[in-house]
PDB file of N, CA and C in Angstrom:
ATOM      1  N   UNK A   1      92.621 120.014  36.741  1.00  0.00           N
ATOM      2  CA  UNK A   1      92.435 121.280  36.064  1.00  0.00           C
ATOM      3  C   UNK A   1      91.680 121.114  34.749  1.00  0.00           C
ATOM      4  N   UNK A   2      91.713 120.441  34.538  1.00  0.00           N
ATOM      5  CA  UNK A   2      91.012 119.993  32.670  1.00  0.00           C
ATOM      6  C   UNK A   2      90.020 119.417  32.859  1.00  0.00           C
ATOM      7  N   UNK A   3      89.344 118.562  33.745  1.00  0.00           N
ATOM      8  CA  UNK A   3      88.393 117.735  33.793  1.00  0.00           C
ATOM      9  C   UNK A   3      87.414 118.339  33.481  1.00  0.00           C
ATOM     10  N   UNK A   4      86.225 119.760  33.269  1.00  0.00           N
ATOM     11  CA  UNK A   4      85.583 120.292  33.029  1.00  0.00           C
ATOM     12  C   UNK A   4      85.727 121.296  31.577  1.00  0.00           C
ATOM     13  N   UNK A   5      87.073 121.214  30.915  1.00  0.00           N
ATOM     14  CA  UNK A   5      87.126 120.964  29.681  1.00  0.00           C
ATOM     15  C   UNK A   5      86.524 120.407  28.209  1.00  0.00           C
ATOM     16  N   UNK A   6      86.523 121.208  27.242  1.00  0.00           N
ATOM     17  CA  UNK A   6      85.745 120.151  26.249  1.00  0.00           C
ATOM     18  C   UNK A   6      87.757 119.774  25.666  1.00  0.00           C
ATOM     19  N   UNK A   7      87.905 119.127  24.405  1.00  0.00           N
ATOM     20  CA  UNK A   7      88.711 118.245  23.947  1.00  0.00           C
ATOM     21  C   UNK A   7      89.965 119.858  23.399  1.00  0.00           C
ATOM     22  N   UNK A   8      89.127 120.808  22.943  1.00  0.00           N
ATOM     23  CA  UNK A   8      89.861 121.765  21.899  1.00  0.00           C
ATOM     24  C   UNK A   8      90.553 122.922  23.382  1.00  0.00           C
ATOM     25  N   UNK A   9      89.628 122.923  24.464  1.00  0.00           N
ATOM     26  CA  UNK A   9      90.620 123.767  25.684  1.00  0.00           C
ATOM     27  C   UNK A   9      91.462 122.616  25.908  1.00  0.00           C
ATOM     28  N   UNK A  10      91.302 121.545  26.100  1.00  0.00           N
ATOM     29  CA  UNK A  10      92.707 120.411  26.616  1.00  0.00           C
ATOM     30  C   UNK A  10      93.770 121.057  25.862  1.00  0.00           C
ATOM     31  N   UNK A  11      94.042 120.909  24.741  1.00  0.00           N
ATOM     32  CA  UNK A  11      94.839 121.446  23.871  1.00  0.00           C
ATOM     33  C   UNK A  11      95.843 122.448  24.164  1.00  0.00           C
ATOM     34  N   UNK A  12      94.640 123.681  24.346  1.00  0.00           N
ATOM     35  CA  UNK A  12      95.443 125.014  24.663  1.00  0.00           C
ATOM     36  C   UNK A  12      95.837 124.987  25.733  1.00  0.00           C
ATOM     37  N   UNK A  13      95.215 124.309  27.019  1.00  0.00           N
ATOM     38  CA  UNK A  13      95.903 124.039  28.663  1.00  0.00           C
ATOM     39  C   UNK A  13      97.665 123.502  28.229  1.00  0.00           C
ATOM     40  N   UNK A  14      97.196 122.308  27.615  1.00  0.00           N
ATOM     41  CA  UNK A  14      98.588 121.556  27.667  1.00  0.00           C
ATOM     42  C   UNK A  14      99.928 122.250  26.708  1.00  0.00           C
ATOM     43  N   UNK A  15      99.146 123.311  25.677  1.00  0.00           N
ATOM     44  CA  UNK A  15      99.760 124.132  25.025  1.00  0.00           C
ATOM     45  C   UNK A  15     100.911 125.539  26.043  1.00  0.00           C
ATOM     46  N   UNK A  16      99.936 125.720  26.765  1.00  0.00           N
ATOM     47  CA  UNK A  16      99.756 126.727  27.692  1.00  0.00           C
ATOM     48  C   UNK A  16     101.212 126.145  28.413  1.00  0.00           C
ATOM     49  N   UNK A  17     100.637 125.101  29.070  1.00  0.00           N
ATOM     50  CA  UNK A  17     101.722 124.036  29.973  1.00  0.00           C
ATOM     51  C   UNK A  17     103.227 124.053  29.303  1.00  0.00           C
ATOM     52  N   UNK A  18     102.644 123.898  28.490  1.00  0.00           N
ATOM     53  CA  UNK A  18     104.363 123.413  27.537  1.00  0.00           C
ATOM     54  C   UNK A  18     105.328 124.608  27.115  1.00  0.00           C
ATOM     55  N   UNK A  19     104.058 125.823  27.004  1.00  0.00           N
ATOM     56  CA  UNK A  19     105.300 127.153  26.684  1.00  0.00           C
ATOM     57  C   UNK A  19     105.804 127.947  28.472  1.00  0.00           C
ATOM     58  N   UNK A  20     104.870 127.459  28.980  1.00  0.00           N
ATOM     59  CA  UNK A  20     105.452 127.777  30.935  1.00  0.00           C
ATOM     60  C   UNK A  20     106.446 126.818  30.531  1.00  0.00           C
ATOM     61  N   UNK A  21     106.985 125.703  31.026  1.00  0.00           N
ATOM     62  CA  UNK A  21     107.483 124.709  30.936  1.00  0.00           C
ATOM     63  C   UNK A  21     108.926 125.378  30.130  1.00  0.00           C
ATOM     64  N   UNK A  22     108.580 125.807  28.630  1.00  0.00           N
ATOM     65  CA  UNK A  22     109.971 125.926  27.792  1.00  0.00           C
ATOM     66  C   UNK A  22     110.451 127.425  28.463  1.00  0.00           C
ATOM     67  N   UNK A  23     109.199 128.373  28.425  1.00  0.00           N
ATOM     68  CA  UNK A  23     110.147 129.697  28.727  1.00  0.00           C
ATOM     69  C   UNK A  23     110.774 129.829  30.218  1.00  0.00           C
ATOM     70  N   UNK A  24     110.467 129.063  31.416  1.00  0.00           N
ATOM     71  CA  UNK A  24     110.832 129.363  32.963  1.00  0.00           C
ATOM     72  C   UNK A  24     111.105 127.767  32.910  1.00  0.00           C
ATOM     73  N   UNK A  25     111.460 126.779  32.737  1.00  0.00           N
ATOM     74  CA  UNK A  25     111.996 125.781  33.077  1.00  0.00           C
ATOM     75  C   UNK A  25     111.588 125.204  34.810  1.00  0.00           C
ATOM     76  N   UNK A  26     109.797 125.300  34.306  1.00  0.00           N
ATOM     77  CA  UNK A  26     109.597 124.749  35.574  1.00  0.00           C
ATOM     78  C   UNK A  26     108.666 123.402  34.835  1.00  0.00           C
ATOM     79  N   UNK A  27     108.504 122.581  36.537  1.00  0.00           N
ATOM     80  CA  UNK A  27     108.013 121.522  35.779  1.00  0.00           C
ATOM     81  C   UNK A  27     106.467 121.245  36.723  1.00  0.00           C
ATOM     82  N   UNK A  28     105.709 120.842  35.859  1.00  0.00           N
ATOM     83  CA  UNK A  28     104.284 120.446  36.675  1.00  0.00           C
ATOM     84  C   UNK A  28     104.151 119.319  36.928  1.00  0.00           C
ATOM     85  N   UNK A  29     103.115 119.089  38.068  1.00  0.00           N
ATOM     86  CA  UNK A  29     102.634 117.817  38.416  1.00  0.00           C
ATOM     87  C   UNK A  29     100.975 118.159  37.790  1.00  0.00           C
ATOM     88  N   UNK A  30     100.575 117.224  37.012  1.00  0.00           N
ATOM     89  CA  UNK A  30      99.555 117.427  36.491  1.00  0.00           C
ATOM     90  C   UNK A  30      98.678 115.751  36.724  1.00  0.00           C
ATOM     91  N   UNK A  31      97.536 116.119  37.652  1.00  0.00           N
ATOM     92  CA  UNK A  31      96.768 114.797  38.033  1.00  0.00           C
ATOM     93  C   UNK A  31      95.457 115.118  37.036  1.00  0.00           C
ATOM     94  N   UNK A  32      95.406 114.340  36.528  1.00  0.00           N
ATOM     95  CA  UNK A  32      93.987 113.941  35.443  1.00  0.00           C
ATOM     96  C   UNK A  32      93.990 112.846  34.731  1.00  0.00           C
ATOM     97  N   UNK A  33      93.120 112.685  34.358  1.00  0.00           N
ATOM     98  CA  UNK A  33      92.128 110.804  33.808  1.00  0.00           C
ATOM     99  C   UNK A  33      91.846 111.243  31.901  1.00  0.00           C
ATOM    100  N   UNK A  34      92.377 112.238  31.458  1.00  0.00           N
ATOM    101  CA  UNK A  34      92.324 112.824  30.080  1.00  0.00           C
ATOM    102  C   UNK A  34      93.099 112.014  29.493  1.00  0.00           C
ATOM    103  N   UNK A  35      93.162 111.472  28.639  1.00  0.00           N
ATOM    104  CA  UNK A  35      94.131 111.107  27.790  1.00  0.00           C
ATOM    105  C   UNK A  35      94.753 112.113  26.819  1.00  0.00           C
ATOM    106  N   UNK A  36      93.800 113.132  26.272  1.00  0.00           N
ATOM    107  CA  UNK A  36      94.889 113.855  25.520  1.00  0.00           C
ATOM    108  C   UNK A  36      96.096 114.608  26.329  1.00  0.00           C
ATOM    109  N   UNK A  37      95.435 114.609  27.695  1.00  0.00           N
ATOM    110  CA  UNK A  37      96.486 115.648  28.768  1.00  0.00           C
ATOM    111  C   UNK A  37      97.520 114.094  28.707  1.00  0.00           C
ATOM    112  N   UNK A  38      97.328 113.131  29.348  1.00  0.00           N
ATOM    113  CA  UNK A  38      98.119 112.028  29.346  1.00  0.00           C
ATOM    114  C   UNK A  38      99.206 112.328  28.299  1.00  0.00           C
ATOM    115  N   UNK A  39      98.657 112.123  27.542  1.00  0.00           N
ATOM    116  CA  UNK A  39      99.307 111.688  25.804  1.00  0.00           C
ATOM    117  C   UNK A  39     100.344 113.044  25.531  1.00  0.00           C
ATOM    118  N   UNK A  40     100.283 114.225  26.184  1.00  0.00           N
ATOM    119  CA  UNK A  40     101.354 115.515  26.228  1.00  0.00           C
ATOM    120  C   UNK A  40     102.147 115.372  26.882  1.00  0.00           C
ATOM    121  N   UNK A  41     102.000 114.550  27.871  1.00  0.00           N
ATOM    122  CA  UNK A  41     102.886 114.408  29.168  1.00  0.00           C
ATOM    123  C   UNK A  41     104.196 113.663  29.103  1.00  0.00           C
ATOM    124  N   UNK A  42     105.497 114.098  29.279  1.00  0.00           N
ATOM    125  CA  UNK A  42     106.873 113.326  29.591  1.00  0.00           C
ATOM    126  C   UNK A  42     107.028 112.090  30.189  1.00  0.00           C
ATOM    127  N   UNK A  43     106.180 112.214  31.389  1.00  0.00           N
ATOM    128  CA  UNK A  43     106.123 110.922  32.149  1.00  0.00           C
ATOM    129  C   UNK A  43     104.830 110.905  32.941  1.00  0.00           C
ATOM    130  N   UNK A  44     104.800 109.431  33.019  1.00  0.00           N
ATOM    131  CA  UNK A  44     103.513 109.339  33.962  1.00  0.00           C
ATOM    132  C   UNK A  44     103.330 108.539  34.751  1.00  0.00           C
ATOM    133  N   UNK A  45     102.642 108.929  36.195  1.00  0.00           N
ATOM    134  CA  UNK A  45     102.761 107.946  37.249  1.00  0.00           C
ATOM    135  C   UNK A  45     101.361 107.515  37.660  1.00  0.00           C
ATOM    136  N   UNK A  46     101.100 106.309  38.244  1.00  0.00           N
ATOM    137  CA  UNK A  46     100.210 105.403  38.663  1.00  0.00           C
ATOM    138  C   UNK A  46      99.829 104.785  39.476  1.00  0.00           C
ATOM    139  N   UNK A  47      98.842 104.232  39.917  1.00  0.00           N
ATOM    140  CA  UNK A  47      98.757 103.554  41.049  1.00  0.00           C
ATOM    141  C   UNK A  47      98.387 102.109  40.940  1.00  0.00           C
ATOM    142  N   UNK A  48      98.654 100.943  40.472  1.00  0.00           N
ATOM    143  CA  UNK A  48      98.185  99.891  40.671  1.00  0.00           C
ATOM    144  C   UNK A  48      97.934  98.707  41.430  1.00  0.00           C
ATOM    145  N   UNK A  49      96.852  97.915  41.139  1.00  0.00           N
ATOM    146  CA  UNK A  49      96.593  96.978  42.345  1.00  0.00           C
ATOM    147  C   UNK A  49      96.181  95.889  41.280  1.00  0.00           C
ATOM    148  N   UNK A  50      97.966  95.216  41.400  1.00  0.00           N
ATOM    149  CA  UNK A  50      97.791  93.757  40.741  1.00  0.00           C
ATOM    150  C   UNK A  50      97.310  92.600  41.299  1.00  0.00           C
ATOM    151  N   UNK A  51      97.194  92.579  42.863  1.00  0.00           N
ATOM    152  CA  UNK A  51      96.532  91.657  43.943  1.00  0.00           C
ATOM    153  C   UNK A  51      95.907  92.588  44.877  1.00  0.00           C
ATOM    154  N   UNK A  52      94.918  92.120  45.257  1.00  0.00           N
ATOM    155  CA  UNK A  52      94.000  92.427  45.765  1.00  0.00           C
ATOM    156  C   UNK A  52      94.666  92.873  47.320  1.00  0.00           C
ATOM    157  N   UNK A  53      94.388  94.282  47.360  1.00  0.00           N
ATOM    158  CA  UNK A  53      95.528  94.607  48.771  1.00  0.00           C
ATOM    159  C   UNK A  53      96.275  95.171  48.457  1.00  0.00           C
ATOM    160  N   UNK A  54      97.217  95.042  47.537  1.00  0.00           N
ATOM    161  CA  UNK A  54      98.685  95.327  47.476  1.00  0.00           C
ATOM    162  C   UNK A  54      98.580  96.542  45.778  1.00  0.00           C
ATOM    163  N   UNK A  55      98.873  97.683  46.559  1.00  0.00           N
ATOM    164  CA  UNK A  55      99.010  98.840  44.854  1.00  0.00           C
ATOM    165  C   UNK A  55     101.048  98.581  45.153  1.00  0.00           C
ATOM    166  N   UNK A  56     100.262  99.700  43.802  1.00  0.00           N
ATOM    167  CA  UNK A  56     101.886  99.705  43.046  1.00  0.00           C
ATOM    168  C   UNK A  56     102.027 100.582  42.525  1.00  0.00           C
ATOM    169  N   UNK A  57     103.564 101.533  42.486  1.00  0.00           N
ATOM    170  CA  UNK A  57     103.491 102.537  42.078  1.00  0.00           C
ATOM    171  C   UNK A  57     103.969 101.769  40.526  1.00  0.00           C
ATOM    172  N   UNK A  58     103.339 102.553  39.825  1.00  0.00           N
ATOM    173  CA  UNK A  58     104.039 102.151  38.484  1.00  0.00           C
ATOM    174  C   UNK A  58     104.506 104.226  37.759  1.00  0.00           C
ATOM    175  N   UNK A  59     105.538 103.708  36.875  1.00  0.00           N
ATOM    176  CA  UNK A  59     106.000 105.410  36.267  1.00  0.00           C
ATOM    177  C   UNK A  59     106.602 104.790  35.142  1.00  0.00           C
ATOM    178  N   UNK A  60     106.350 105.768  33.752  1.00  0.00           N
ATOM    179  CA  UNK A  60     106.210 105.276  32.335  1.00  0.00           C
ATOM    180  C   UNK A  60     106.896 106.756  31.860  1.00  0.00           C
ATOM    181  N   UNK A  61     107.948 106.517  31.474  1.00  0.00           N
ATOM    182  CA  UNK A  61     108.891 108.048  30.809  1.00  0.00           C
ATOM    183  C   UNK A  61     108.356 107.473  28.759  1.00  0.00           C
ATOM    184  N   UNK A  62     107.305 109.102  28.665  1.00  0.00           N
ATOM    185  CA  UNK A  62     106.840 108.516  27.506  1.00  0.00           C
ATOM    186  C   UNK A  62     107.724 108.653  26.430  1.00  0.00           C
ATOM    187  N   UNK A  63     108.800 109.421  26.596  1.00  0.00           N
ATOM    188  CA  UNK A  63     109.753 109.311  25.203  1.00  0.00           C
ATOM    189  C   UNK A  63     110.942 108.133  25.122  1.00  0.00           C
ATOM    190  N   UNK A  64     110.912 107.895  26.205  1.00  0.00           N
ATOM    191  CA  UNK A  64     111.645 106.496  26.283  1.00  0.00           C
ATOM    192  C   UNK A  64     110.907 104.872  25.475  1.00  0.00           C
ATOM    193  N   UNK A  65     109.655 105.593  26.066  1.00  0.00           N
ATOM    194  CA  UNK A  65     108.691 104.171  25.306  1.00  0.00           C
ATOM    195  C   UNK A  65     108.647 104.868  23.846  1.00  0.00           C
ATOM    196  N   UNK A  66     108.823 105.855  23.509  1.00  0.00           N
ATOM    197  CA  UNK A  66     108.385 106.412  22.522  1.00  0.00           C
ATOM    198  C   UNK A  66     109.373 106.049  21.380  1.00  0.00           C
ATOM    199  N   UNK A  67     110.675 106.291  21.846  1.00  0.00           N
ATOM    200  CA  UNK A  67     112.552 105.515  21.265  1.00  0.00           C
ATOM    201  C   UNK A  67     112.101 103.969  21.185  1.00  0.00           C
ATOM    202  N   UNK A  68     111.746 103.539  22.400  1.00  0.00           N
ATOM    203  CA  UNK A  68     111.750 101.737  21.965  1.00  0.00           C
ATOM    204  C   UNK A  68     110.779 101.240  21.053  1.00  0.00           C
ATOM    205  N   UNK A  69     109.928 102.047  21.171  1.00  0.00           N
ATOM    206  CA  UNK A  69     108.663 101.900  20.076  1.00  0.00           C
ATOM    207  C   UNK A  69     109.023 101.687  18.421  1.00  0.00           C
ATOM    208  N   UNK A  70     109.914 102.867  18.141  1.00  0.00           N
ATOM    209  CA  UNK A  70     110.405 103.217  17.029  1.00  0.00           C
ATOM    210  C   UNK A  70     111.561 102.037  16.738  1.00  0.00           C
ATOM    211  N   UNK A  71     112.347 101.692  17.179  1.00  0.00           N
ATOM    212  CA  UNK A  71     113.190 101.193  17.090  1.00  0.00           C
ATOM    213  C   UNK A  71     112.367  99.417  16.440  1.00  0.00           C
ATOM    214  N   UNK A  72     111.694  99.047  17.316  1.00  0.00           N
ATOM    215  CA  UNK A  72     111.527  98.092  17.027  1.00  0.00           C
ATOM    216  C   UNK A  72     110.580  97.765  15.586  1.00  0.00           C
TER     217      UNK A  72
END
């Protein structure tokens, strides 16, 4: 949804996102390569391929990294 975005609509999308989100308590799946959309996001999931052949799901809960971050 954002990929044809400049940096200042990312904003208001993910703005947008977040007051859906608080007033109806629903939740999105949001696929994009943005980092500022990234960087709004609760959690995030992945696909990696640490050997050649073989992916991996990887999933990163960002306020969790966000607590261990701080802490340390």
């Amino acid at each position: 949804m954002d990929a044809p975005l400049d940096d200042h609509n990312v904003e208001r999308f993910c703005d947008l996102l977040d007051e859906m989100t608080r007033l109806t308590d629903t939740r999105f799946v949001i696929i994009t390569h943005n980092p500022i959309s990234m960087a709004r996001m609760n959690r995030l999931f992945g696909v990696t391929m640490a050997e050649r052949g073989v992916s991996q799901l990887v999933s990163v809960d960002l306020e969790t990294a966000e607590r261990i971050r701080e802490a340390v």
